[in-house]
Protein backbone atom coordinates (compact mmCIF):
# COMPACT_ATOMS: atom_id res chain seq x y z
CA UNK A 1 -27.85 14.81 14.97
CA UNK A 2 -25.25 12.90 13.47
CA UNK A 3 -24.21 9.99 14.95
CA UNK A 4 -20.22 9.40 15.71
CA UNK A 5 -17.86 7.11 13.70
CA UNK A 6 -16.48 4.08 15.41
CA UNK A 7 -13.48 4.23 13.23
CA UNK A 8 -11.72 7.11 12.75
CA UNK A 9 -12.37 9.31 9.75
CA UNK A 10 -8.44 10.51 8.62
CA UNK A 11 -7.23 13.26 7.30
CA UNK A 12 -5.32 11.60 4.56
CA UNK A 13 -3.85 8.14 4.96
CA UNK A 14 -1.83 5.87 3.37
CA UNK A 15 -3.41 3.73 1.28
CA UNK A 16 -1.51 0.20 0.34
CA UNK A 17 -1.94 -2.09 -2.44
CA UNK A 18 -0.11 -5.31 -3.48
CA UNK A 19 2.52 -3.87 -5.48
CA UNK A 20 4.34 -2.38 -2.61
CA UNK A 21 5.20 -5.81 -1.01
CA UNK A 22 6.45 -7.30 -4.41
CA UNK A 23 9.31 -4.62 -4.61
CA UNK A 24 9.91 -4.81 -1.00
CA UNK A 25 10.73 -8.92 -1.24
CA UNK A 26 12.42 -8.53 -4.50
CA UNK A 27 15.30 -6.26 -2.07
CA UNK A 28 14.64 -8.70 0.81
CA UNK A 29 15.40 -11.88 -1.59
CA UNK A 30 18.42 -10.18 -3.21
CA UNK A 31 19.70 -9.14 0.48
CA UNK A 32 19.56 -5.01 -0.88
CA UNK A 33 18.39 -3.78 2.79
CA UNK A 34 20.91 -1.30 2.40
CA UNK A 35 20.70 1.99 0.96
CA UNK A 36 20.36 2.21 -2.31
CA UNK A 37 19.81 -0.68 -5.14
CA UNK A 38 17.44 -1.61 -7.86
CA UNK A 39 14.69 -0.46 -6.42
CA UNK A 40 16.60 3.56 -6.20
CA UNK A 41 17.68 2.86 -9.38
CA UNK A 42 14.03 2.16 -11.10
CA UNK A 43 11.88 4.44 -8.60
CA UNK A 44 14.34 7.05 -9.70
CA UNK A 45 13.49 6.49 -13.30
CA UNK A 46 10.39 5.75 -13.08
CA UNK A 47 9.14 8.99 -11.71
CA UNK A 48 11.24 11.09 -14.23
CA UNK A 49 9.62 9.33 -16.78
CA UNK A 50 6.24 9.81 -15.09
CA UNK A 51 6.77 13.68 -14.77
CA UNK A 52 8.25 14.00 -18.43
CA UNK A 53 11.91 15.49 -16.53
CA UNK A 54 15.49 13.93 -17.12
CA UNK A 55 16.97 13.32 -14.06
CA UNK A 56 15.56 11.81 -10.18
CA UNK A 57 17.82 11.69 -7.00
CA UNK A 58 15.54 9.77 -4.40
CA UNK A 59 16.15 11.08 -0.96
CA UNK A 60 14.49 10.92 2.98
CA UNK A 61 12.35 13.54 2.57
CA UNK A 62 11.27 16.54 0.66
CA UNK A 63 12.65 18.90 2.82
CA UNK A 64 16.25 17.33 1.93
CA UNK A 65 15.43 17.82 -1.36
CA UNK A 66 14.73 21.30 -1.03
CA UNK A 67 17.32 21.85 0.83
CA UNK A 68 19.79 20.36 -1.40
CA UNK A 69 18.02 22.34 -4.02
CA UNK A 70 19.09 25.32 -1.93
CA UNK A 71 22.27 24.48 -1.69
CA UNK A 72 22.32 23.65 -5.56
CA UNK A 73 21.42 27.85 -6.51
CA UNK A 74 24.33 28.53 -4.29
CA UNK A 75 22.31 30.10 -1.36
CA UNK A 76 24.65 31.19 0.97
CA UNK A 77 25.14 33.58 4.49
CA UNK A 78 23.05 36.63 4.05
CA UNK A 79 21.57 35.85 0.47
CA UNK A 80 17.67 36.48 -0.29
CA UNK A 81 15.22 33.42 -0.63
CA UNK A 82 12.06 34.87 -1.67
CA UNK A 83 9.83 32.33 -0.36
CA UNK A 84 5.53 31.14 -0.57
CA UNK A 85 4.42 32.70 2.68
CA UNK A 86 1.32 30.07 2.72
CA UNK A 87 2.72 27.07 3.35
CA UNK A 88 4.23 24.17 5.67
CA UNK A 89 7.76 24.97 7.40
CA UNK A 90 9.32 22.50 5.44
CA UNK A 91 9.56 24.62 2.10
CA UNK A 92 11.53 27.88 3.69
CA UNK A 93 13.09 26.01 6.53
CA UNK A 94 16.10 24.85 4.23
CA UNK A 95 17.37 29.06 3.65
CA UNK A 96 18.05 28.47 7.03
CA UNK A 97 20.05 25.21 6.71
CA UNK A 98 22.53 27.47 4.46
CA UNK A 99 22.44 30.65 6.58
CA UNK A 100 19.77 32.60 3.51
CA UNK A 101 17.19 35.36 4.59
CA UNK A 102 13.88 34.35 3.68
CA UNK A 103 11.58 37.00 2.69
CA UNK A 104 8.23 35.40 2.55
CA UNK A 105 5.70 36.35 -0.40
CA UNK A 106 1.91 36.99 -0.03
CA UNK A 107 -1.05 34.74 -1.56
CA UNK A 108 -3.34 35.32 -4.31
CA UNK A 109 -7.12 34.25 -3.75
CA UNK A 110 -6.79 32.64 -7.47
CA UNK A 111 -5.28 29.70 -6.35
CA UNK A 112 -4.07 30.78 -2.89
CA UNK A 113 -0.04 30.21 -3.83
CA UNK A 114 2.44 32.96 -4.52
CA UNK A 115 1.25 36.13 -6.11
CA UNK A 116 3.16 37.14 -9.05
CA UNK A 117 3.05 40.45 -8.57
CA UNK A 118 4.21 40.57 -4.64
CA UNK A 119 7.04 38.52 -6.27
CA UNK A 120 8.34 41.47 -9.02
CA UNK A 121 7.66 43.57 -6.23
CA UNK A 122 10.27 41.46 -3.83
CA UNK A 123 12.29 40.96 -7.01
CA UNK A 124 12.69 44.49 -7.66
CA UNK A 125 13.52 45.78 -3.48
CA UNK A 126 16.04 43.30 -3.27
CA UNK A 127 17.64 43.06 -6.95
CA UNK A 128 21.07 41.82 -7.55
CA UNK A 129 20.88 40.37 -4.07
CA UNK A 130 18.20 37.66 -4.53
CA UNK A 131 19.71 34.10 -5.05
CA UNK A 132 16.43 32.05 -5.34
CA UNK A 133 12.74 31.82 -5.74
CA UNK A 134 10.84 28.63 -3.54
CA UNK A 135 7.29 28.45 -4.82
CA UNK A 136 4.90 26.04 -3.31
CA UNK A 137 1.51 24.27 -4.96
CA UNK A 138 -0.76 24.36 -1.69
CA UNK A 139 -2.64 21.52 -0.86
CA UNK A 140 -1.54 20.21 -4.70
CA UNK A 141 -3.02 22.84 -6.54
CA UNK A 142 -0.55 24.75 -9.06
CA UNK A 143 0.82 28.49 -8.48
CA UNK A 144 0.98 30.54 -11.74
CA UNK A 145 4.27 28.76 -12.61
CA UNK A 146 4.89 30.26 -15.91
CA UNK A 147 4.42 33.69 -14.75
CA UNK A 148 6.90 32.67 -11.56
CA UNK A 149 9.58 31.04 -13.65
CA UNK A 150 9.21 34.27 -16.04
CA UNK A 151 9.98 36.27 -13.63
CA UNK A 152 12.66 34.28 -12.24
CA UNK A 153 14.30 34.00 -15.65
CA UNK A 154 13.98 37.74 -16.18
CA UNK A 155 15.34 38.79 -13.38
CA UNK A 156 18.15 35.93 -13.40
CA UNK A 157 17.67 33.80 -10.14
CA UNK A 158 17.05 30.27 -9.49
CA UNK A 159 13.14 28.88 -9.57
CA UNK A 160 13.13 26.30 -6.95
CA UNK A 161 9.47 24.25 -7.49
CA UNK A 162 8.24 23.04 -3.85
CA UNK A 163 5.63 20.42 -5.43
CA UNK A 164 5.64 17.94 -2.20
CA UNK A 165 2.24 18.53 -2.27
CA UNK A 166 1.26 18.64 -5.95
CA UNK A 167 2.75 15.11 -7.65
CA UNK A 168 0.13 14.39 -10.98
CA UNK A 169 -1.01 18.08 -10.59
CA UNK A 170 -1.08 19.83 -13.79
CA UNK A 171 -0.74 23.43 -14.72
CA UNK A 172 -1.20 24.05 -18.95
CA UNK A 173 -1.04 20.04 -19.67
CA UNK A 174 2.22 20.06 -17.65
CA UNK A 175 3.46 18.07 -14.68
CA UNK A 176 4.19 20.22 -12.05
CA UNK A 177 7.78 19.31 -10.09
CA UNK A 178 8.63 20.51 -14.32
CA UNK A 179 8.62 24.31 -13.96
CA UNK A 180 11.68 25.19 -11.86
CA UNK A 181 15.31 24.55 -12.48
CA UNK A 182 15.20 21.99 -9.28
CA UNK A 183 11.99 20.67 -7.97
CA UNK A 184 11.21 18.76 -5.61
CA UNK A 185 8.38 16.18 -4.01
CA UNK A 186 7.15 14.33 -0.71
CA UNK A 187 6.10 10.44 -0.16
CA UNK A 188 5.31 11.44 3.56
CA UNK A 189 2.99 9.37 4.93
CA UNK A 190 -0.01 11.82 4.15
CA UNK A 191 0.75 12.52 0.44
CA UNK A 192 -0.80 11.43 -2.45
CA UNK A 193 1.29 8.46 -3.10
CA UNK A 194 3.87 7.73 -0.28
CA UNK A 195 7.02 5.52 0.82
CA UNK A 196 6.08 6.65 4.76
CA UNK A 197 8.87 8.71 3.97
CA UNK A 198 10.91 9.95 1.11
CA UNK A 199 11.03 12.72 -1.36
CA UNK A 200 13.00 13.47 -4.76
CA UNK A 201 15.23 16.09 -6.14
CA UNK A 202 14.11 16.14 -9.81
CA UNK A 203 15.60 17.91 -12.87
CA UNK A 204 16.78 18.52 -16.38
CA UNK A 205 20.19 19.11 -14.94
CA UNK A 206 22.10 16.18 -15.35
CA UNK A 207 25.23 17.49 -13.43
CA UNK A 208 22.90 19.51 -10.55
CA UNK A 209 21.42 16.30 -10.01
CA UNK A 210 24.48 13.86 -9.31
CA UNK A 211 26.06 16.40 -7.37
CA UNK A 212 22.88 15.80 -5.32
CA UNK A 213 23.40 12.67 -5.15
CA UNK A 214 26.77 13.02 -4.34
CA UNK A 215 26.12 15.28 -1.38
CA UNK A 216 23.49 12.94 -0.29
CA UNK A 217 25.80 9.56 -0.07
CA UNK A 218 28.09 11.88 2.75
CA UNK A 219 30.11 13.56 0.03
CA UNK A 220 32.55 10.81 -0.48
CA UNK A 221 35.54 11.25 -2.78
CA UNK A 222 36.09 9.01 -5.85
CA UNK A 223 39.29 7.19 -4.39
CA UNK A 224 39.71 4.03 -2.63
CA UNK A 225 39.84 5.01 0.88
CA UNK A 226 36.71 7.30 3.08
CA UNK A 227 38.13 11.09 1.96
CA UNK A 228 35.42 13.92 2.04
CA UNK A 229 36.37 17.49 0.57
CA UNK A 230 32.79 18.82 1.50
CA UNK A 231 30.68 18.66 3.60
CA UNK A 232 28.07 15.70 3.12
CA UNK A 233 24.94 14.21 4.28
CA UNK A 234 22.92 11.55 4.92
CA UNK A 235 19.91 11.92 2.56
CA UNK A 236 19.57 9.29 0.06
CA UNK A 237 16.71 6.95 0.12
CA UNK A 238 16.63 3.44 1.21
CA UNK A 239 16.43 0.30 -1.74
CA UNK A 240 13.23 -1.24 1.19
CA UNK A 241 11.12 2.59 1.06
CA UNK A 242 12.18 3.10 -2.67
CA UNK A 243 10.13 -0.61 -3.38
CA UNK A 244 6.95 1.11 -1.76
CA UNK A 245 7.64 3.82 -3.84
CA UNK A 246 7.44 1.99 -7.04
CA UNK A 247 4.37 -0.03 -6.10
CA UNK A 248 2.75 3.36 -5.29
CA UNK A 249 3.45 4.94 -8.50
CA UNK A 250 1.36 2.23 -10.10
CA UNK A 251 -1.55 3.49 -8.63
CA UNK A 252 -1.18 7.48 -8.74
CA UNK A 253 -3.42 8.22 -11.45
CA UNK A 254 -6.03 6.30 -9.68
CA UNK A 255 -5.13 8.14 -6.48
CA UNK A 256 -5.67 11.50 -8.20
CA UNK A 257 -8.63 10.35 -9.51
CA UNK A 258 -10.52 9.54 -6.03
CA UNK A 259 -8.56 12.95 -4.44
CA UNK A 260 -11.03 15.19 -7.10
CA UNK A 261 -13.90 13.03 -6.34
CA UNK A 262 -13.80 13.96 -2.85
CA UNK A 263 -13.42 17.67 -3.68
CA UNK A 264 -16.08 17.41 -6.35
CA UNK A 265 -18.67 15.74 -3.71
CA UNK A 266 -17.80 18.31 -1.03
CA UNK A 267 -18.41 21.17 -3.51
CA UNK A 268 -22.06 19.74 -4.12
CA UNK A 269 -22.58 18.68 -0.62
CA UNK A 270 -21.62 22.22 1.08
CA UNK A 271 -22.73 24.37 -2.13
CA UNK A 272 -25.90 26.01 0.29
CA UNK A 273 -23.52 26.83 2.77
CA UNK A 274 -21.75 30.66 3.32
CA UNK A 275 -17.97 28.45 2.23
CA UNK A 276 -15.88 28.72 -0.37
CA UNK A 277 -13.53 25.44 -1.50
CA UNK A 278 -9.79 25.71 -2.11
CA UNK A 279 -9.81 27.70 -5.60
CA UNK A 280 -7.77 26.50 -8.85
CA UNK A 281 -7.57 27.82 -12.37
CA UNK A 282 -9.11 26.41 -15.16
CA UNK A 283 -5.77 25.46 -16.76
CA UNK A 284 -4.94 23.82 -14.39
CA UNK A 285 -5.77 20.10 -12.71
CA UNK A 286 -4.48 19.70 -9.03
CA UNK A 287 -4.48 16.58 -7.69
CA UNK A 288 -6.45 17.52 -4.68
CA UNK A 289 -4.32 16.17 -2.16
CA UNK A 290 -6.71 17.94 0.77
CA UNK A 291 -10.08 19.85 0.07
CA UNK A 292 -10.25 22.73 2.15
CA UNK A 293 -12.97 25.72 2.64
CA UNK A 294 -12.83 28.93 3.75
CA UNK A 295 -15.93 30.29 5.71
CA UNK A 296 -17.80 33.78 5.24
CA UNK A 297 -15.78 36.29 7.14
CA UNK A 298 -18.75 38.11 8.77
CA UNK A 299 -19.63 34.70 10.25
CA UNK A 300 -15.97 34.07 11.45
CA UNK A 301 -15.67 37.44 12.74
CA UNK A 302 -18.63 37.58 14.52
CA UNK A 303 -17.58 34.20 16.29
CA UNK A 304 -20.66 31.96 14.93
CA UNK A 305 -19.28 29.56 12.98
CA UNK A 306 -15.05 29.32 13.10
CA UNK A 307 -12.56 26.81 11.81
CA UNK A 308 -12.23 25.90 15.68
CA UNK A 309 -16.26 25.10 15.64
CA UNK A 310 -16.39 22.72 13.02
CA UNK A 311 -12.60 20.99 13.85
CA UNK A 312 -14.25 20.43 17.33
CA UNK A 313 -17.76 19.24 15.91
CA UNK A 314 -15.66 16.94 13.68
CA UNK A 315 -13.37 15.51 16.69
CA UNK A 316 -16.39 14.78 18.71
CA UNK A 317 -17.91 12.37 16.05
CA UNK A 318 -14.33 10.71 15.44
CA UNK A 319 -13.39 12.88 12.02
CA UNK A 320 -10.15 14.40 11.99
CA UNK A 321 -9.52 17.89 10.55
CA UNK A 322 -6.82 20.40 10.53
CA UNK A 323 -6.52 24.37 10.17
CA UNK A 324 -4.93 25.68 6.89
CA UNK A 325 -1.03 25.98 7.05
CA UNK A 326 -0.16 29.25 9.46
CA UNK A 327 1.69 31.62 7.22
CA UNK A 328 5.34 31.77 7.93
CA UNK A 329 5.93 35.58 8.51
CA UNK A 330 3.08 34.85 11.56
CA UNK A 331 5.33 32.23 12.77
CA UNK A 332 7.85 33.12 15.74
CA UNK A 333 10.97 31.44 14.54
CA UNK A 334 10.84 33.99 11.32
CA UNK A 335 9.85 36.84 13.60
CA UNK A 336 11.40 39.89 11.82
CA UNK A 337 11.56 38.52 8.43
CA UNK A 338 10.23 40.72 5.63
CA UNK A 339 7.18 40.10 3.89
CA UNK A 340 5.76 41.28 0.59
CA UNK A 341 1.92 41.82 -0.39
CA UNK A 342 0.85 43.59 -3.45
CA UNK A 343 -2.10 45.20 -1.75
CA UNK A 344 -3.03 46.64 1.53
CA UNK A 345 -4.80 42.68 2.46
CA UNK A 346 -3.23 40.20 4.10
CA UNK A 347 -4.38 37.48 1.59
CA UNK A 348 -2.09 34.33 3.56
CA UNK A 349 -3.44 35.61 7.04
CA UNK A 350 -7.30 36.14 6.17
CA UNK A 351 -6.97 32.20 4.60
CA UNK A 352 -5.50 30.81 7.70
CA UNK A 353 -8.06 32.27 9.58
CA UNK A 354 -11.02 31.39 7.94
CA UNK A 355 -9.82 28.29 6.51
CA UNK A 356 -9.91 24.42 7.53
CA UNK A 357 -8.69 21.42 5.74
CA UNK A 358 -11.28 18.46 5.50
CA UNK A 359 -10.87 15.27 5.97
CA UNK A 360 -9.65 13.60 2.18
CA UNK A 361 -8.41 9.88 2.56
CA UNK A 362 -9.17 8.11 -0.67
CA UNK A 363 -10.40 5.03 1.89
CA UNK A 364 -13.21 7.30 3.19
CA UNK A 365 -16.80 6.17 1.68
CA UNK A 366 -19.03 8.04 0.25
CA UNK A 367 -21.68 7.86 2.67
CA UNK A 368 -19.13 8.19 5.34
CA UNK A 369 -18.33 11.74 3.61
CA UNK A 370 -22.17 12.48 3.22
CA UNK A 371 -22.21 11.99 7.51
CA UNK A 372 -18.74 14.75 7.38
CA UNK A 373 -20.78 17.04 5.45
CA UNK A 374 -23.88 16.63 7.84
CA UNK A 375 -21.63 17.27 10.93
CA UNK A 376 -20.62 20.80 9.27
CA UNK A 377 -24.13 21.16 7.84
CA UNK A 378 -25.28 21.40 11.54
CA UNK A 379 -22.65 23.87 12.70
CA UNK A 380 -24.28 26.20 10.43
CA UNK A 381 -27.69 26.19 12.09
């Protein structure tokens, strides 16, 4: 029996360095406590240059990046959002902001993101009135992004790229946060790198991109005195979080790096079991923000082993775990919403209900990991 931890084993923490405190005097010792400053300036920069895209507009949070990014395709009352149905609120939540219908797209078990085909399909029933496509990369692995934008560029509507959860993912060599005509990231507190909060708007659009920036400094006029013609916001990121940010980045590949060799250990560790890990293509690198497993349906139905079993096992010995994502046309806010599956399976729903996310903080040891894997090991037997 395996013994319980006497600090607790996270989910996925942040994890400082040195660098982060540098940036954050250099804005204390120039007095920029205020938003915006060098540190905006070179963050900005800094991760467009990292991601091989022109333009950065660091913001609060992802979600008012996406919603910006909504707001940039011109989303407006009634329009259609085609939206990942497998994913946190955050990504869909935004239609809303600009009064959009959000019809919510199945999963495919490839990489468990938006099937391409349930998209044509949406595409298709709702053609000429869809404004936008918002594709997530769950858990940091990437969708099929070139068949997405393909479609979205054949059937002339905006590819929004929800990679909060994907930053140094790859899909075909590329950065993902690259494949949509606005993109946009997290630095929550849980992410791969993080500012404890913040997120980006990032694209080749040089003029989409300072109008975000413009909408995100309260929409204020060019002219001498406070004079707003639209409607504004407070979004744009802080000069002290934007100095984490920047001593983060320094330390993403290496990040990335100890993400996959959590995933890699847990495939190895659990490979006897009746699970299946979080799936990716082959031409693709995630950055394995959070390993997850499925486990064997007839086990789940039957009630032996659940997601509930082993996220209770786990609590008891100090480890914390999480289910997957619910899907949002299960959620009650969206009740009534439309939702698109290219089969007769619910791909989203059978994944959420089989699925858990493991515990994947790049502080966790080894051996403490080998103790995580005993603990599910036993709620097998």
């Amino acid at each position: 029996m395996s013994s319980k931890f006497a600090e607790k084993v996270w989910m996925s923490s942040p994890t400082m360095h040195g660098e982060e405190q540098k940036f954050v005097k250099e804005a204390f010792d120039t007095n920029w406590i205020a938003p915006l400053g060098e540190n905006v300036n070179e963050f900005e920069k800094e991760m467009a240059k990292y991601l091989g895209i022109g333009y950065a507009a660091a913001l609060t949070s992802g979600t008012a990046a996406l919603h910006l990014a909504v707001k940039l395709a011109n989303v407006s009352a009634g329009d259609i959002v085609l939206c990942s149905d497998l994913t946190f609120a955050a990504t869909v939540n935004p239609v809303s902001y600009e009064n959009g219908i959000q019809v919510f797209v199945d999963s495919e078990r490839d990489t468990w993101n938006m099937n391409p085909e349930a998209l044509e399909m949406g595409l298709e029933k709702y053609k000429g009135k869809v404004k936008a496509v918002i594709a997530a990369n769950l858990y940091g692995t990437p969708a099929k992004l070139d068949e997405i934008a393909e479609l979205c560029e054949r059937y002339n509507v905006v590819f929004i790229e929800d990679a909060a959860e994907s930053v140094s993912a790859t899909y075909k060599g590329k950065q993902t946060g690259t494949f949509g005509k606005y993109n946009c990231i997290s630095f929550n507190g849980n992410k791969i790198i993080t500012t404890s909060g913040g997120g980006m708007l990032v694209s080749d659009d040089k003029e989409a991109v300072k109008k975000s920036r413009f909408w995100a400094t309260q929409a204020r006029d060019a002219v001498p005195w406070y004079q707003h013609s639209e409607i504004g916001y407070n979004y744009r990121m802080s000069n002290i979080v934007a100095g984490i940010g920047r001593g983060q980045l320094v330390h993403l590949e290496d990040h990335h790096r100890r993400k996959k060799e959590i995933y890699v250990r847990y495939k190895e560790r659990l490979k006897d079991l009746p699970i299946e890990m979080n799936p990716y293509l082959e031409c693709s690198e995630p950055n394995f923000w959070l390993s997850c497993m499925t486990i064997d349906k007839e086990l789940v139905e039957s009630g032996r082993v659940t997601p509930e079993k082993i996220k209770k096992a786990l609590e008891e010995k100090n480890v914390e775990s999480r289910p997957i994502w619910k899907p949002m046309h299960m959620q009650p806010v969206f009740s009534g919403r439309d939702y698109i599956r290219a089969g007769k399976e619910d791909i989203g729903r059978d994944i959420f209900e089989r699925g858990i996310c493991l515990p994947s903080d790049i502080k966790m040891t080894e051996e403490a990991q080998n103790i995580v894997t005993d603990i599910i090991h036993e709620c097998f037997v």
